[in-house]
N, C-alpha and C. Protein backbone atom coordinates (compact mmCIF):
# COMPACT_ATOMS: atom_id res chain seq x y z
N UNK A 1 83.94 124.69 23.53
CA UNK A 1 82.77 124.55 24.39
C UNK A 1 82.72 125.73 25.36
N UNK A 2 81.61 126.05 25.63
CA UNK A 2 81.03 126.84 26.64
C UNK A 2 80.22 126.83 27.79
N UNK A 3 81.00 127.27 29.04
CA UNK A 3 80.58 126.63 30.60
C UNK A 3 79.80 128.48 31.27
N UNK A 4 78.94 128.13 31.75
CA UNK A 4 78.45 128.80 32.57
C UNK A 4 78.64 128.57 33.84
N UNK A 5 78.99 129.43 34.91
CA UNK A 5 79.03 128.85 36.58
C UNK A 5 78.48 130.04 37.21
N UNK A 6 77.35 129.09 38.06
CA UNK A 6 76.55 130.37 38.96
C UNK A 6 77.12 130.23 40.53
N UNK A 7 76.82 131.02 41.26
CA UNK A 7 76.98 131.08 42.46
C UNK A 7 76.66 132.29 43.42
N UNK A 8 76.49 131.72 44.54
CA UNK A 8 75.71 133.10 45.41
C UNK A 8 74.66 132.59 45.80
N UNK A 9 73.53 131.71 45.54
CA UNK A 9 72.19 131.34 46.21
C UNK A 9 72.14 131.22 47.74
N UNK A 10 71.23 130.94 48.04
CA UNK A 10 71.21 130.35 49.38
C UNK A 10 70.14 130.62 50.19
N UNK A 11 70.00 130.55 51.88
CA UNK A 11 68.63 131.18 52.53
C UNK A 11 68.62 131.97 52.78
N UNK A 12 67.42 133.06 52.65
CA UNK A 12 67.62 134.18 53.45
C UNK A 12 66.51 134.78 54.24
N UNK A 13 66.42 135.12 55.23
CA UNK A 13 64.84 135.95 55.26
C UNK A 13 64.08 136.70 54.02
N UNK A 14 62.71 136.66 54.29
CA UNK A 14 62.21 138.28 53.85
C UNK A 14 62.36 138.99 54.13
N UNK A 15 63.18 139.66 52.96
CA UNK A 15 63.17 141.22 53.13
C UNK A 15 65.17 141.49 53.10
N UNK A 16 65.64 140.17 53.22
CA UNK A 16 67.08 140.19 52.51
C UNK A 16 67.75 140.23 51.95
N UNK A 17 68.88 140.70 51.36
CA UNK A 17 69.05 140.34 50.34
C UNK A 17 69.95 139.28 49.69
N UNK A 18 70.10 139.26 48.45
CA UNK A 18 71.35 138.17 47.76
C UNK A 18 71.82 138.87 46.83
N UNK A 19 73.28 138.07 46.21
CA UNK A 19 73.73 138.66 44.71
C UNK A 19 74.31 137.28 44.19
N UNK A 20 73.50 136.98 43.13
CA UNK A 20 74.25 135.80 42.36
C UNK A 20 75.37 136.27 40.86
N UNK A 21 75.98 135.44 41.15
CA UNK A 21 76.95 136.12 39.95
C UNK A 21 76.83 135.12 38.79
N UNK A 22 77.80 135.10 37.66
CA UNK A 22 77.46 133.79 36.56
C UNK A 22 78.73 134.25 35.84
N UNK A 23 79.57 133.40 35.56
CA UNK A 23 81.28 133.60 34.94
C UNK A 23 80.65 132.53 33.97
N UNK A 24 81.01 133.06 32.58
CA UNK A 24 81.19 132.54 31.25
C UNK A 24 82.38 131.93 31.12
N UNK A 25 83.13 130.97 30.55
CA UNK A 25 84.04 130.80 30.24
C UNK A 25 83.90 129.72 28.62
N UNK A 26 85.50 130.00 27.82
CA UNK A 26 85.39 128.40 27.32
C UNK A 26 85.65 129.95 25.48
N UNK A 27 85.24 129.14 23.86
CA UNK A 27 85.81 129.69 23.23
C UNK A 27 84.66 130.93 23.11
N UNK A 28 84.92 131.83 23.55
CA UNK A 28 84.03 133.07 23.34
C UNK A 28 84.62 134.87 22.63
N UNK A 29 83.85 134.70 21.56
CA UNK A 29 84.13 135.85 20.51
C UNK A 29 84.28 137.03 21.51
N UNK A 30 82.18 136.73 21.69
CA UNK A 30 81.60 137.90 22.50
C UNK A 30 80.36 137.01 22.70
N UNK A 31 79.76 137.87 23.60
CA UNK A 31 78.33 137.63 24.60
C UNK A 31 77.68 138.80 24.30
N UNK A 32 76.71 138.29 23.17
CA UNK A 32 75.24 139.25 23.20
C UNK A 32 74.27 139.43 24.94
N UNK A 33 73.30 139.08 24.70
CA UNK A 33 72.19 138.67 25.49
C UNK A 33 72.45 138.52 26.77
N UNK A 34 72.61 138.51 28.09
CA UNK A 34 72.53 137.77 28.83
C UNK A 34 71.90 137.94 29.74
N UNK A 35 71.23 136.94 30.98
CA UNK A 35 70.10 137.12 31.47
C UNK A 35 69.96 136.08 32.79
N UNK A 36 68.63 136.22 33.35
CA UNK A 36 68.86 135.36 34.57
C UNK A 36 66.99 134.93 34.96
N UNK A 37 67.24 133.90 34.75
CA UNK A 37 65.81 133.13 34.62
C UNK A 37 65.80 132.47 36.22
N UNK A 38 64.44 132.03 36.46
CA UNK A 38 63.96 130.79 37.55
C UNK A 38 62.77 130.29 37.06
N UNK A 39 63.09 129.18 38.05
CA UNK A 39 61.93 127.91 38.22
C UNK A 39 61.74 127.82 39.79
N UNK A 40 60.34 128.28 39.68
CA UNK A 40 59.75 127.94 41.51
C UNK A 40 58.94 125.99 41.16
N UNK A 41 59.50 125.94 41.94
CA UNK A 41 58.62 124.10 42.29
C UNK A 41 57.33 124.25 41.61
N UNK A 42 56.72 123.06 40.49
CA UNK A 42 55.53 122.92 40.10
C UNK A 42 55.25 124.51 39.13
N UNK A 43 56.64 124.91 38.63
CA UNK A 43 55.98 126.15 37.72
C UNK A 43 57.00 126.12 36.12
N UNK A 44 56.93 126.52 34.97
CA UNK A 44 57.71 126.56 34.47
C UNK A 44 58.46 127.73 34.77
N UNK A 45 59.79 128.19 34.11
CA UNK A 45 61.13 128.45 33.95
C UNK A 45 60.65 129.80 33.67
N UNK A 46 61.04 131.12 34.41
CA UNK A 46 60.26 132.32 33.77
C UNK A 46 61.64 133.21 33.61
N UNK A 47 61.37 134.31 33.03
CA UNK A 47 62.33 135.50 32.93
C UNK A 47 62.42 136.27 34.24
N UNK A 48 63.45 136.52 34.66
CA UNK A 48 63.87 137.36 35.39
C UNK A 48 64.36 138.89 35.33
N UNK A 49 65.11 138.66 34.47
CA UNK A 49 66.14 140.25 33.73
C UNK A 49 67.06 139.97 33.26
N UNK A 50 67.34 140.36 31.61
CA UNK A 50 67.95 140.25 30.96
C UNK A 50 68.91 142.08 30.51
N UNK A 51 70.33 141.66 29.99
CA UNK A 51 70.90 143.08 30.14
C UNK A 51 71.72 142.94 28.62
N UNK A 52 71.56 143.57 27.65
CA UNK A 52 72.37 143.41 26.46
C UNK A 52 74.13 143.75 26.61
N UNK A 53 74.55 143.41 25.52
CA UNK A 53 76.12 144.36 25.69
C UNK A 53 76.74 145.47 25.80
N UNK A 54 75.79 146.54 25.61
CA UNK A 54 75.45 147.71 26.01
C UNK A 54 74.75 148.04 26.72
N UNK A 55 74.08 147.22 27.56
CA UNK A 55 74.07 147.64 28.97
C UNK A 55 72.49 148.04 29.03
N UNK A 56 71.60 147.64 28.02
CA UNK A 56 69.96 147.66 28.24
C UNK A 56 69.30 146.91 29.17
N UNK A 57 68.56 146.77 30.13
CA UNK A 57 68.17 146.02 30.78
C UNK A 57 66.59 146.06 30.39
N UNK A 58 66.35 144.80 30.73
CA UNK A 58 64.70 144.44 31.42
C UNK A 58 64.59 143.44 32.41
N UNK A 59 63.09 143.95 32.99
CA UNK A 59 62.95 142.96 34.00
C UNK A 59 61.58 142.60 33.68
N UNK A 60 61.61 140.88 35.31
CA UNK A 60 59.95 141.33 35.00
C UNK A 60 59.07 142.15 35.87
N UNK A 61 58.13 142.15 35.76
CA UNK A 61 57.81 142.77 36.81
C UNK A 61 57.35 142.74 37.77
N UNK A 62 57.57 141.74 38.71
CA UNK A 62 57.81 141.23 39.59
C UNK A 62 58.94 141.62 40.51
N UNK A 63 60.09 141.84 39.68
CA UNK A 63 61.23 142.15 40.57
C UNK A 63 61.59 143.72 39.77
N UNK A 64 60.86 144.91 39.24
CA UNK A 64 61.42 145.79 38.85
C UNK A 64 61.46 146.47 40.51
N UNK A 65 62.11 147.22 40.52
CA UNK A 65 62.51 147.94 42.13
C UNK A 65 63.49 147.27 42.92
N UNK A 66 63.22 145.75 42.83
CA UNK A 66 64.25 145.14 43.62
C UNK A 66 64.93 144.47 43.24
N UNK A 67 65.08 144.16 42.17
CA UNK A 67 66.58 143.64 41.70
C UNK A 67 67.11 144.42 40.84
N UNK A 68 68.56 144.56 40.31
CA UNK A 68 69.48 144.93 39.46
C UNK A 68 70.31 144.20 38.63
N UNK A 69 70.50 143.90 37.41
CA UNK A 69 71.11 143.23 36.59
C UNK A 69 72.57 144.01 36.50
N UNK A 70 73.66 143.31 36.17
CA UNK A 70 74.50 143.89 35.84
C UNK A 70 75.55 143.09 34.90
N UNK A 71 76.46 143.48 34.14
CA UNK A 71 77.42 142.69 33.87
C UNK A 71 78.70 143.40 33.38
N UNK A 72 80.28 142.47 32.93
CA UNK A 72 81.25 143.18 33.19
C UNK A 72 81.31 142.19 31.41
N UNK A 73 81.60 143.16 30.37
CA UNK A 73 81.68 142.49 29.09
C UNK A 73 83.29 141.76 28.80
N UNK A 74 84.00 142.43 30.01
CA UNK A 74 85.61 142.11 29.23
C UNK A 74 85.81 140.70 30.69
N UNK A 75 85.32 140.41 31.29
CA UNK A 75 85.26 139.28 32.31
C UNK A 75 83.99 138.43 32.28
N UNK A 76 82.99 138.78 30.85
CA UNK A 76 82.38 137.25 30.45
C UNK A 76 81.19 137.22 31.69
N UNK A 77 81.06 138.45 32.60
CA UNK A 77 80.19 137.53 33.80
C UNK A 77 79.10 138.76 34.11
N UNK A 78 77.93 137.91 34.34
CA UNK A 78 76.89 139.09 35.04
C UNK A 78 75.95 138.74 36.54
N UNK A 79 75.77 139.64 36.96
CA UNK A 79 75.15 139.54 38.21
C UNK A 79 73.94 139.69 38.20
N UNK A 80 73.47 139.67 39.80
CA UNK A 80 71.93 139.89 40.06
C UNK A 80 72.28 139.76 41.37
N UNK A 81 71.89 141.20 41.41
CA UNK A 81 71.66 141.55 43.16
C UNK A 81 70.28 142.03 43.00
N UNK A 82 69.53 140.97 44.37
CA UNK A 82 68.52 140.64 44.48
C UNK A 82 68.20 141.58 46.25
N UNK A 83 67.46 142.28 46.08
CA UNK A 83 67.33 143.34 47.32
C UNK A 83 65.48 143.15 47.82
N UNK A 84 65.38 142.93 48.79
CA UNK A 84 63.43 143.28 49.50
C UNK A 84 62.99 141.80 49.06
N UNK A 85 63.92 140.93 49.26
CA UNK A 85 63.48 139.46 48.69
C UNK A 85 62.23 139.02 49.90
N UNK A 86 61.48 138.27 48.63
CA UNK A 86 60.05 138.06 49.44
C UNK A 86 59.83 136.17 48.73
N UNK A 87 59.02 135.66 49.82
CA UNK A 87 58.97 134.22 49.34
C UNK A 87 58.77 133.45 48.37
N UNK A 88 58.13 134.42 47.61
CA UNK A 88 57.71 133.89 46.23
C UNK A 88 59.03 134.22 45.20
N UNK A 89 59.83 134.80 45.56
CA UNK A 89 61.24 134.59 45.08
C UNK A 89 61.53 133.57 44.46
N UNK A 90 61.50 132.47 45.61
CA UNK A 90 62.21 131.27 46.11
C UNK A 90 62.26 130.51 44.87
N UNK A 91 63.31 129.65 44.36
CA UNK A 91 63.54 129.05 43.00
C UNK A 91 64.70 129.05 42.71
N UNK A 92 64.79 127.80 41.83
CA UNK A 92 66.24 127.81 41.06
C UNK A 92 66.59 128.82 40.05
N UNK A 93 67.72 129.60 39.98
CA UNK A 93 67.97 130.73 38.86
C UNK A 93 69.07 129.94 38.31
N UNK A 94 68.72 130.29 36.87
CA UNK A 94 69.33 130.30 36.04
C UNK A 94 70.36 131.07 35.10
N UNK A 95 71.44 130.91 34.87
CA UNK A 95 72.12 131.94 33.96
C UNK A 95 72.13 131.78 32.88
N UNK A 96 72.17 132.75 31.61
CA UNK A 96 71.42 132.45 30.10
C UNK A 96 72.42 133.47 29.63
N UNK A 97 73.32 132.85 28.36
CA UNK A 97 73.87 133.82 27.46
C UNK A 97 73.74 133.39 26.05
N UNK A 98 73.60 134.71 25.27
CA UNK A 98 73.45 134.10 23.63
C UNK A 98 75.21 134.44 23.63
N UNK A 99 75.82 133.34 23.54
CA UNK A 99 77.06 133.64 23.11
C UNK A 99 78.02 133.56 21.43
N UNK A 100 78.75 134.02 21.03
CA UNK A 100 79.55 134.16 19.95
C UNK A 100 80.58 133.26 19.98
N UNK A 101 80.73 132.36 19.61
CA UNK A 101 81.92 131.40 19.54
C UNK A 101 83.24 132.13 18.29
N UNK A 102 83.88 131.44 18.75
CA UNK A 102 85.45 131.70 17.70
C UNK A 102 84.69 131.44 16.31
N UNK A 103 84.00 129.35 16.62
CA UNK A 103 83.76 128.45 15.47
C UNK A 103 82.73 128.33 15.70
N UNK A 104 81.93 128.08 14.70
CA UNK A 104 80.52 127.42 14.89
C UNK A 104 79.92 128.56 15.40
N UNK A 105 77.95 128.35 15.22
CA UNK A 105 77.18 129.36 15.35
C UNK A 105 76.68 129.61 16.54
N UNK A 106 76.08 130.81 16.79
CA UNK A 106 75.87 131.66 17.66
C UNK A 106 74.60 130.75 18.56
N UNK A 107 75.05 130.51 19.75
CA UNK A 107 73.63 130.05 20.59
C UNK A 107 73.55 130.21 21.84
N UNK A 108 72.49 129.82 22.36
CA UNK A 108 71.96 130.41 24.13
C UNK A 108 73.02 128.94 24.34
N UNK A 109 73.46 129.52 25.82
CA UNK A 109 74.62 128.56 26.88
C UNK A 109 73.28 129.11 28.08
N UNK A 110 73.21 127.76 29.24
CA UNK A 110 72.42 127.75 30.65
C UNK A 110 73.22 127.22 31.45
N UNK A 111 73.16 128.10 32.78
CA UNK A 111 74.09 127.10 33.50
C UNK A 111 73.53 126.27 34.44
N UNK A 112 74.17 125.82 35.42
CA UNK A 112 73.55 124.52 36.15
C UNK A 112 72.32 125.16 36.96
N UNK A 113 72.19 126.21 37.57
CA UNK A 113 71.19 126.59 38.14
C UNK A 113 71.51 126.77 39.73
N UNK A 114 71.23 127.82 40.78
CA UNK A 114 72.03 127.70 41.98
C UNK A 114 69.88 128.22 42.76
N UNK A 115 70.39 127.50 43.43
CA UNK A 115 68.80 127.43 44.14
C UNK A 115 69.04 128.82 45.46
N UNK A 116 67.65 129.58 45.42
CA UNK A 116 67.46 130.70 46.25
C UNK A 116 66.16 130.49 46.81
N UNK A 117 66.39 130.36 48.22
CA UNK A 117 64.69 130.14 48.98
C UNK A 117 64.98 131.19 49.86
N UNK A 118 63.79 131.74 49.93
CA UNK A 118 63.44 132.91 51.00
C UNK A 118 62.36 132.50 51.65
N UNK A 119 62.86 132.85 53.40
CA UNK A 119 61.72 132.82 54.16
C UNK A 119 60.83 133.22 55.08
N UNK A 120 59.48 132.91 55.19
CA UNK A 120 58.78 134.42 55.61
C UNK A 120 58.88 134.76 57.03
């Protein structure tokens, strides 16, 4: 089995910043994909920025300029430092990996979700 754990959310002004991190653990080959989604109240679940294993990124665009994706392939974990945060931020993020198991086939792992409100 495969656990995702986020952490880092919390309050901040506009115009502050954050960095959430996300540690993979559990039977893992390798980690394709991985990425960092939210849900603002009354919206569905959108993309944030996703960064391959080589190190491609996208965002949306919404947050190109102010955030940065990152991740460390041999410690399973990726970040998001979140910089010029503005209210419409505000939402639960999510962490998203297509992971590689030892056994059994290849699929997206989510983790619990760590809530980020910004305020104006």
């Amino acid at each position: 089995q495969v656990q995702l754990v986020e952490s880092g959310g919390g309050l901040v002004q506009a115009g502050g910043s954050l960095r959430l991190s996300c540690a993979a653990s559990g039977s893992i080959l390798r980690i394709n994909n991985m990425g960092w989604y939210r849900q603002a109240p009354r919206k569905q679940r959108e993309l944030v920025a996703t960064i391959t294993s080589g190190g491609s990124t996208t965002y949306a665009d919404s947050v190109k300029g102010r955030f940065t994706i990152s991740r460390d392939n041999a410690m399973n974990t990726v970040r998001l430092q979140m910089n010029s945060l503005k209210p419409e931020d505000t939402g639960v993020y999510y962490c998203n990996a297509l992971v590689v198991p030892y056994l059994g086939p290849t699929r997206d792992y989510w983790g619990q979700g760590t809530q980020v409100t910004v305020s104006s």
